[in-house]
PDB file of N, CA and C in Angstrom:
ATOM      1  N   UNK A   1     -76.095 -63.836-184.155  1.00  0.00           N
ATOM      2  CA  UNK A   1     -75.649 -62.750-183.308  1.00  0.00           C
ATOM      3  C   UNK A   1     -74.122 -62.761-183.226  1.00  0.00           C
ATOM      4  N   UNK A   2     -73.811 -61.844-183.254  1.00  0.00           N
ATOM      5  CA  UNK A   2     -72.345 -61.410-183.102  1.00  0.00           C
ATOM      6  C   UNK A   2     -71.599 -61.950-181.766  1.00  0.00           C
ATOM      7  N   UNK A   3     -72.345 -61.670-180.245  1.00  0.00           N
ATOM      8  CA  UNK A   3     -71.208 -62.779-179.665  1.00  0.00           C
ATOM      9  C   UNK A   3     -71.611 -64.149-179.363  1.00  0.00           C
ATOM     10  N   UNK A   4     -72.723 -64.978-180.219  1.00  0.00           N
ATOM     11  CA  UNK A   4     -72.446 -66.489-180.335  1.00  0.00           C
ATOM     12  C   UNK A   4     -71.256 -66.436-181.185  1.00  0.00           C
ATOM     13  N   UNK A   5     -71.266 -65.567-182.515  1.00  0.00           N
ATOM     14  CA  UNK A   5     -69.941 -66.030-183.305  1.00  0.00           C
ATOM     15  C   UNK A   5     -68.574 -65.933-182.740  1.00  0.00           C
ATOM     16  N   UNK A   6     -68.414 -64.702-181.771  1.00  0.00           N
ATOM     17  CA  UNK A   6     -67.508 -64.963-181.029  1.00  0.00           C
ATOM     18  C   UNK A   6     -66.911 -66.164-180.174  1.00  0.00           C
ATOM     19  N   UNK A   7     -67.828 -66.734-179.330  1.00  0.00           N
ATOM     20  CA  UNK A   7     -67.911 -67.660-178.731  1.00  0.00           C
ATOM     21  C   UNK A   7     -67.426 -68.443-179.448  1.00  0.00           C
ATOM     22  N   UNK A   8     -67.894 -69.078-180.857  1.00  0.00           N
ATOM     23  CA  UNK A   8     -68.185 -70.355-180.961  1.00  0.00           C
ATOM     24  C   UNK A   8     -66.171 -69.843-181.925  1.00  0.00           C
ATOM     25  N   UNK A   9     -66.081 -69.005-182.287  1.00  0.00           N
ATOM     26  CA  UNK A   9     -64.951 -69.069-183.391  1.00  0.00           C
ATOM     27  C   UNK A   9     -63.519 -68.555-182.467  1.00  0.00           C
ATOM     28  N   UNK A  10     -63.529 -68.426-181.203  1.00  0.00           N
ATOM     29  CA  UNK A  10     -62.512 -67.625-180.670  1.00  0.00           C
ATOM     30  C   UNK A  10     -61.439 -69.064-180.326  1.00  0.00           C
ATOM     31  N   UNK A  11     -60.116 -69.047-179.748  1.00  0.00           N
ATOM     32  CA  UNK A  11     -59.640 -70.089-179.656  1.00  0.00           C
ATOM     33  C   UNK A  11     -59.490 -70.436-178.424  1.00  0.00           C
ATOM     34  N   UNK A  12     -59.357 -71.486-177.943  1.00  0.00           N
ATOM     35  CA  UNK A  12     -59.782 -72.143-176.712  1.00  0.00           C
ATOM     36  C   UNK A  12     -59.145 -71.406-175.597  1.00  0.00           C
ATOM     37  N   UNK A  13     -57.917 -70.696-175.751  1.00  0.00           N
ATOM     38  CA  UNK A  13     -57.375 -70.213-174.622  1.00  0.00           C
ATOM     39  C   UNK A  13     -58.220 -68.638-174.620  1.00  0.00           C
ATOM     40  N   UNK A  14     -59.447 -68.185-175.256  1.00  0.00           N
ATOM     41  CA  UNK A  14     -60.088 -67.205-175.387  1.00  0.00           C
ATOM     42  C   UNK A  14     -59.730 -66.038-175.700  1.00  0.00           C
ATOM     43  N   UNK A  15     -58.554 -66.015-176.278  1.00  0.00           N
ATOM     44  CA  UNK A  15     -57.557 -64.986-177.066  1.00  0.00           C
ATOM     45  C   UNK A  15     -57.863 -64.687-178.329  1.00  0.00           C
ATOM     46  N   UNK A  16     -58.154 -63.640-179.104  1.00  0.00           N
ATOM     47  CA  UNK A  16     -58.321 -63.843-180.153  1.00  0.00           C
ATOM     48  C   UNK A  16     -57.237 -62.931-181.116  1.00  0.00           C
ATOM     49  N   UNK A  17     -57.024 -63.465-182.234  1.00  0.00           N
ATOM     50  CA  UNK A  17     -55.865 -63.451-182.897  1.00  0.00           C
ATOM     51  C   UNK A  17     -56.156 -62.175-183.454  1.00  0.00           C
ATOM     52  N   UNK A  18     -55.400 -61.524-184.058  1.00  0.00           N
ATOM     53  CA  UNK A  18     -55.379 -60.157-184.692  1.00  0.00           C
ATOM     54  C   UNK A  18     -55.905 -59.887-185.916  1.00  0.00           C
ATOM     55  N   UNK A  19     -57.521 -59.411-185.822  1.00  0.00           N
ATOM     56  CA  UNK A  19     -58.120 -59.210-187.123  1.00  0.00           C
ATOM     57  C   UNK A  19     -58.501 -60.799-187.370  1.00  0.00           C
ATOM     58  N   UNK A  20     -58.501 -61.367-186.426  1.00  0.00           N
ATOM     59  CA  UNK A  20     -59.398 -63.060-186.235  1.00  0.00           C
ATOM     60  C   UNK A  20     -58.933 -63.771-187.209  1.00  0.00           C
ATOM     61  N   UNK A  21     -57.319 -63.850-187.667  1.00  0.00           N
ATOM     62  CA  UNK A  21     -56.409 -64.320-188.582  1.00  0.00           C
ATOM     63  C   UNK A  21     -55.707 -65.316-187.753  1.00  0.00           C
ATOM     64  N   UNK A  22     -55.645 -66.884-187.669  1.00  0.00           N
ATOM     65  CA  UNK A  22     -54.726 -67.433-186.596  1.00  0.00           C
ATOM     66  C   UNK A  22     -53.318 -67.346-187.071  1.00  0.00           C
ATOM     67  N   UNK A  23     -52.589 -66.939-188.055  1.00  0.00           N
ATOM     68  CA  UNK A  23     -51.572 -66.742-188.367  1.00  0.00           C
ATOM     69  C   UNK A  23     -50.981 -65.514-188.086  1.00  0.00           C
ATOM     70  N   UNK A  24     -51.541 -64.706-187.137  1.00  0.00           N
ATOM     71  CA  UNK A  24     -51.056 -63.630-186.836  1.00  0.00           C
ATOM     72  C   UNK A  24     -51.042 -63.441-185.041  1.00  0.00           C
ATOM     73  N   UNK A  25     -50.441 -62.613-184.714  1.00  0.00           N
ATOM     74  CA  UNK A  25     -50.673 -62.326-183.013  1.00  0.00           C
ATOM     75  C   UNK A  25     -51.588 -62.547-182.632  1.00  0.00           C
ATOM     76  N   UNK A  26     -51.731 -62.469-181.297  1.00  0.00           N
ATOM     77  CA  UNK A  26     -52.984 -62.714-180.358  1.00  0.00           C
ATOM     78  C   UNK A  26     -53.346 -60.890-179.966  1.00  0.00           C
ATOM     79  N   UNK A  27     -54.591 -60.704-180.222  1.00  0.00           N
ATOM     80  CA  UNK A  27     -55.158 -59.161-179.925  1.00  0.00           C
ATOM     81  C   UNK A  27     -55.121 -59.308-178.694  1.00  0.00           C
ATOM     82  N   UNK A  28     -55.004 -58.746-177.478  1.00  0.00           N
ATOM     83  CA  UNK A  28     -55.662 -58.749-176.055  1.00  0.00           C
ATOM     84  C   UNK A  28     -56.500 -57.047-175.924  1.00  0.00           C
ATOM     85  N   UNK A  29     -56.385 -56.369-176.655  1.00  0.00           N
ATOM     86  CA  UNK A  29     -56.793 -55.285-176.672  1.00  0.00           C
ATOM     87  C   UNK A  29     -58.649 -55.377-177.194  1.00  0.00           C
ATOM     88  N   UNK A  30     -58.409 -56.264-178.168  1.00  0.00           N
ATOM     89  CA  UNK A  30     -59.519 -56.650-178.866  1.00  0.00           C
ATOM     90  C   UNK A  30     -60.555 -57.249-178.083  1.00  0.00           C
ATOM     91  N   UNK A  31     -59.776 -58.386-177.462  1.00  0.00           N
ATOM     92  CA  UNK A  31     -60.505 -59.507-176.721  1.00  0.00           C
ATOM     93  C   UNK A  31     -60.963 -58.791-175.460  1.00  0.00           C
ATOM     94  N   UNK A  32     -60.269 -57.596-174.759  1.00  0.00           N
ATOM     95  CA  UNK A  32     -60.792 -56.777-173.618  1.00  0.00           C
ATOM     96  C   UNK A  32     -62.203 -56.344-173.690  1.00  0.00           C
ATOM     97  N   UNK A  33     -62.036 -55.746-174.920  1.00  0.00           N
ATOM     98  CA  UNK A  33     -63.458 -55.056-175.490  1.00  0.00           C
ATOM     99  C   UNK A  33     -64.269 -56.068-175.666  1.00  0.00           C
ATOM    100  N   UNK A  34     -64.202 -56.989-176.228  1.00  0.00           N
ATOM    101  CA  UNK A  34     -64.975 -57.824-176.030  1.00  0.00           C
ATOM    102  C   UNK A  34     -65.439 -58.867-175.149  1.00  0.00           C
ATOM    103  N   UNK A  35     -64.729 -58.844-173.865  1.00  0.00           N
ATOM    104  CA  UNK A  35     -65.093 -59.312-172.750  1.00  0.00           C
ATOM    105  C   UNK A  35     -66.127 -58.534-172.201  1.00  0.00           C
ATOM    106  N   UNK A  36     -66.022 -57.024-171.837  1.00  0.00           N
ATOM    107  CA  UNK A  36     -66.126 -56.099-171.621  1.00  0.00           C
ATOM    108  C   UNK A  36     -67.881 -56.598-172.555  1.00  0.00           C
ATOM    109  N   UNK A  37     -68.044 -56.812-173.450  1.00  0.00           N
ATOM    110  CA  UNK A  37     -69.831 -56.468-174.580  1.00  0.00           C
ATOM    111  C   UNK A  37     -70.453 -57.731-173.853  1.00  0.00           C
ATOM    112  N   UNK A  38     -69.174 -59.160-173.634  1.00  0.00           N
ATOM    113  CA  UNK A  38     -69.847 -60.060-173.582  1.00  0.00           C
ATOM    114  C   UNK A  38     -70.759 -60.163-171.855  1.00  0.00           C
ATOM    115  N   UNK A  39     -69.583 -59.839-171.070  1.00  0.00           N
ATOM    116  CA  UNK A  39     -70.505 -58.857-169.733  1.00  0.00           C
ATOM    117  C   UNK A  39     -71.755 -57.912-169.870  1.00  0.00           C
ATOM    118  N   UNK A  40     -71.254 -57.145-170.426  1.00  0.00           N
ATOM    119  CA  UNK A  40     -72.948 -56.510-170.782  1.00  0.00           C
ATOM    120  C   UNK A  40     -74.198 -57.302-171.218  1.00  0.00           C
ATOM    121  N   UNK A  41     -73.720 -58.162-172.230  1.00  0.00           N
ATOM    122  CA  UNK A  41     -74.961 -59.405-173.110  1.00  0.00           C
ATOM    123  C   UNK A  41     -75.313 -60.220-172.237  1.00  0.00           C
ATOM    124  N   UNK A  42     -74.618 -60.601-170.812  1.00  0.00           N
ATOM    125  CA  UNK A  42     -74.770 -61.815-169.860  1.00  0.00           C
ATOM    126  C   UNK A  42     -74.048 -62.874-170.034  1.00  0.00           C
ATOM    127  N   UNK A  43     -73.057 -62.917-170.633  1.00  0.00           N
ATOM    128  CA  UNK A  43     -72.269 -63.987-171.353  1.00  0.00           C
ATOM    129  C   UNK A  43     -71.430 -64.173-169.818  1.00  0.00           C
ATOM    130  N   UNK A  44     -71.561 -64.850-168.909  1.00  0.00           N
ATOM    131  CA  UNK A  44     -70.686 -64.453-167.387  1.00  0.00           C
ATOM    132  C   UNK A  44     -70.051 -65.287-167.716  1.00  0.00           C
ATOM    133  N   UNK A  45     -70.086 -66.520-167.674  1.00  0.00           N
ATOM    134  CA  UNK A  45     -68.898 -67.488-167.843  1.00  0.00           C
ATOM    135  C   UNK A  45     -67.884 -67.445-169.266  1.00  0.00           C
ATOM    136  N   UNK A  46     -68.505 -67.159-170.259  1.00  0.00           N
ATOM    137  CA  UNK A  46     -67.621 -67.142-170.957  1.00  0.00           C
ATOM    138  C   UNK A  46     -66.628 -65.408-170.932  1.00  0.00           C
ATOM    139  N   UNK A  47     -67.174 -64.696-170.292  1.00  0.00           N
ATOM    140  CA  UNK A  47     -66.512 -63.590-170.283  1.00  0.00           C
ATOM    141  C   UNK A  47     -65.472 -63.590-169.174  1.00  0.00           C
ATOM    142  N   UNK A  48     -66.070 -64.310-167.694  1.00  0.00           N
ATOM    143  CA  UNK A  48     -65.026 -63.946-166.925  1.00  0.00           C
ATOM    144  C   UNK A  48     -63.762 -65.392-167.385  1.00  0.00           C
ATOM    145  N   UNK A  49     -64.081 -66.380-168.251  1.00  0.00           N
ATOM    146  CA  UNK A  49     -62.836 -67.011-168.467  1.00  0.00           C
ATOM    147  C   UNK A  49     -61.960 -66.381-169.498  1.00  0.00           C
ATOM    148  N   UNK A  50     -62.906 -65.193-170.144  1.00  0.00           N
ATOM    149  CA  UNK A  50     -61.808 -64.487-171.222  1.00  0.00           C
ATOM    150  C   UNK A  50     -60.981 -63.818-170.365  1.00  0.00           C
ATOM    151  N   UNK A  51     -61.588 -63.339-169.053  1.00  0.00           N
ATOM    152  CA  UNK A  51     -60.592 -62.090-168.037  1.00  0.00           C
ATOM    153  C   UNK A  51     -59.733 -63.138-167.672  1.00  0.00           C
ATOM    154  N   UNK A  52     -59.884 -63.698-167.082  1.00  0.00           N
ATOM    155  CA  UNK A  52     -59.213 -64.783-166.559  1.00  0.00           C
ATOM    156  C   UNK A  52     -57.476 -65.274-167.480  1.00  0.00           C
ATOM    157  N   UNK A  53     -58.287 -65.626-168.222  1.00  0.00           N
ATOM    158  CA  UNK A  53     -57.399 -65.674-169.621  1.00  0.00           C
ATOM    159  C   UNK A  53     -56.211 -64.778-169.982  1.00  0.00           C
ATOM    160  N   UNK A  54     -56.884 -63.447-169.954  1.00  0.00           N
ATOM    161  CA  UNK A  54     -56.060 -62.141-169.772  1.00  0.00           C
ATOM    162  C   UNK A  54     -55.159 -62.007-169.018  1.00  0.00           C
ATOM    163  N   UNK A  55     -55.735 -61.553-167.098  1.00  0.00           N
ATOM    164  CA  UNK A  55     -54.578 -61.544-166.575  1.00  0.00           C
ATOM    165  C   UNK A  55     -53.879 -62.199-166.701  1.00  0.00           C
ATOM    166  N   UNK A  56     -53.896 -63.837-166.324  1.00  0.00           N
ATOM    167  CA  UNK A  56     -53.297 -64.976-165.957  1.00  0.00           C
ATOM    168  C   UNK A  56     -52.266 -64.890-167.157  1.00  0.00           C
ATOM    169  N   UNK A  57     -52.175 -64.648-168.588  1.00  0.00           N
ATOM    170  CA  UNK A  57     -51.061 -64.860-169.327  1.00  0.00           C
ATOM    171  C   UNK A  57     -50.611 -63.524-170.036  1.00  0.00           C
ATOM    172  N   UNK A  58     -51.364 -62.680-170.275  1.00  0.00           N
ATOM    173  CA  UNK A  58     -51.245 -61.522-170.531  1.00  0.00           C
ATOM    174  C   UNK A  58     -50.794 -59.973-169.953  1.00  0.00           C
ATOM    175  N   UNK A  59     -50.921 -60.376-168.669  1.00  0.00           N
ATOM    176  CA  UNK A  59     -50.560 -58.750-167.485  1.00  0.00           C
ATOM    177  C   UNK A  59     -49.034 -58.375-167.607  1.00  0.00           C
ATOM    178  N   UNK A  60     -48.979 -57.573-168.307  1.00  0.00           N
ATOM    179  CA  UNK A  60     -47.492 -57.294-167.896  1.00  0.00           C
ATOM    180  C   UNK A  60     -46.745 -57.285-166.334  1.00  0.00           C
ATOM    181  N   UNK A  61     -47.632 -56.237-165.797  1.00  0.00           N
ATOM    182  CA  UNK A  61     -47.142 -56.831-163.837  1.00  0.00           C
ATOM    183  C   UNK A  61     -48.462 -56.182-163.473  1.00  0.00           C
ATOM    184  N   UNK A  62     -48.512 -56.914-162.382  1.00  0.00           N
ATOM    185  CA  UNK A  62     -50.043 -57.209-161.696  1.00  0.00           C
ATOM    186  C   UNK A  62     -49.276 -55.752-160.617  1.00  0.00           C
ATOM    187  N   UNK A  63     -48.485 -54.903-160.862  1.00  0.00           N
ATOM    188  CA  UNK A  63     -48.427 -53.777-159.790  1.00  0.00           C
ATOM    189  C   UNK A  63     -49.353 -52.668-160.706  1.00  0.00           C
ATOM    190  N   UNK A  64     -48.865 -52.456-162.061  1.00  0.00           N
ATOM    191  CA  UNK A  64     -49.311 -52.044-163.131  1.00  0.00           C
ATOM    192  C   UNK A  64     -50.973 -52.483-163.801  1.00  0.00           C
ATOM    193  N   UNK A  65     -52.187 -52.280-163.125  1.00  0.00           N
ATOM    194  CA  UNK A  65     -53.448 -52.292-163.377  1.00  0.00           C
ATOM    195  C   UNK A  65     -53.229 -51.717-165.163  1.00  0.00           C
ATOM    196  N   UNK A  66     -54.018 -52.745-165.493  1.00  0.00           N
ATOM    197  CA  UNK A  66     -54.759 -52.274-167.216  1.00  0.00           C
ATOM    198  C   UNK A  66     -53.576 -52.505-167.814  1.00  0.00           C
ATOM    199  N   UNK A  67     -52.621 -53.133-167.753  1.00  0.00           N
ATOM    200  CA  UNK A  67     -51.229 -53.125-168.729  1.00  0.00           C
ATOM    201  C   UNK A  67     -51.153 -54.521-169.584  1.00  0.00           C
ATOM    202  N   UNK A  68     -51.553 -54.776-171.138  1.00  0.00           N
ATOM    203  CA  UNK A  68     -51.455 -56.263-171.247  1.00  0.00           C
ATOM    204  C   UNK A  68     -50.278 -55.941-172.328  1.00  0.00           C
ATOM    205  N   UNK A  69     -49.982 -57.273-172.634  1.00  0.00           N
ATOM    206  CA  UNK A  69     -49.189 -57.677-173.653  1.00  0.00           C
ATOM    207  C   UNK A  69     -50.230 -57.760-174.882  1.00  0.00           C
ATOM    208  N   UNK A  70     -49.226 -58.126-175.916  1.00  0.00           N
ATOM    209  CA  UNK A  70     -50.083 -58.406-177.231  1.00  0.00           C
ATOM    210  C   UNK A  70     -51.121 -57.635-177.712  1.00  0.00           C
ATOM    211  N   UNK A  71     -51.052 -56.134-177.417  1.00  0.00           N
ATOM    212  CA  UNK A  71     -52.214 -55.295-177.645  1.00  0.00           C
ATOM    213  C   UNK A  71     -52.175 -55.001-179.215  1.00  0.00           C
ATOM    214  N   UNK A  72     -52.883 -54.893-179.863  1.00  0.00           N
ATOM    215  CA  UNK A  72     -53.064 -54.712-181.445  1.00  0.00           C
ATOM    216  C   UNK A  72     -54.015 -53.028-181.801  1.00  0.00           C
ATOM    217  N   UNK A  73     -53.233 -51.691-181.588  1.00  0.00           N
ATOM    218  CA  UNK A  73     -54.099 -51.034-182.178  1.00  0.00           C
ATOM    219  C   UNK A  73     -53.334 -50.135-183.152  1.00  0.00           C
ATOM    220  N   UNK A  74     -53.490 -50.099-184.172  1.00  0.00           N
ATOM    221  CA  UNK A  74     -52.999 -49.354-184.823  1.00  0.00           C
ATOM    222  C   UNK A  74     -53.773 -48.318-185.780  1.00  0.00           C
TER     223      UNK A  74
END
């Protein structure tokens, strides 16, 4: 299944790199959405440490709701 592979291949700080390349940026755009499936699947702990993950290093300013850094869409 698609999010054990997540799980098991993402990197410990639950960020995942851009196009799942570790030589490249960290997606947070990516990893949203996929917090976001892994909530739906029941994945609670590993999803709310991906949110977690998010704000805590990623929020541009916590006045600014939904704003991250490192977003990857092109």
């Amino acid at each position: 299944m698609t999010s054990e592979w997540w799980i098991k291949n993402v990197p410990r700080d639950y960020i995942a790199y851009w196009n799942l390349n570790n030589k490249t940026i960290k997606d947070t755009s990516a990893t949203a959405i996929a917090a976001l499936s892994l909530l739906k699947l029941s994945y609670w702990e590993f999803a709310k440490n991906t949110i977690e993950s998010l704000v805590e290093n990623y929020l541009i300013n916590s006045k600014i709701p939904r704003a991250l850094t490192n977003v990857c869409y092109f």
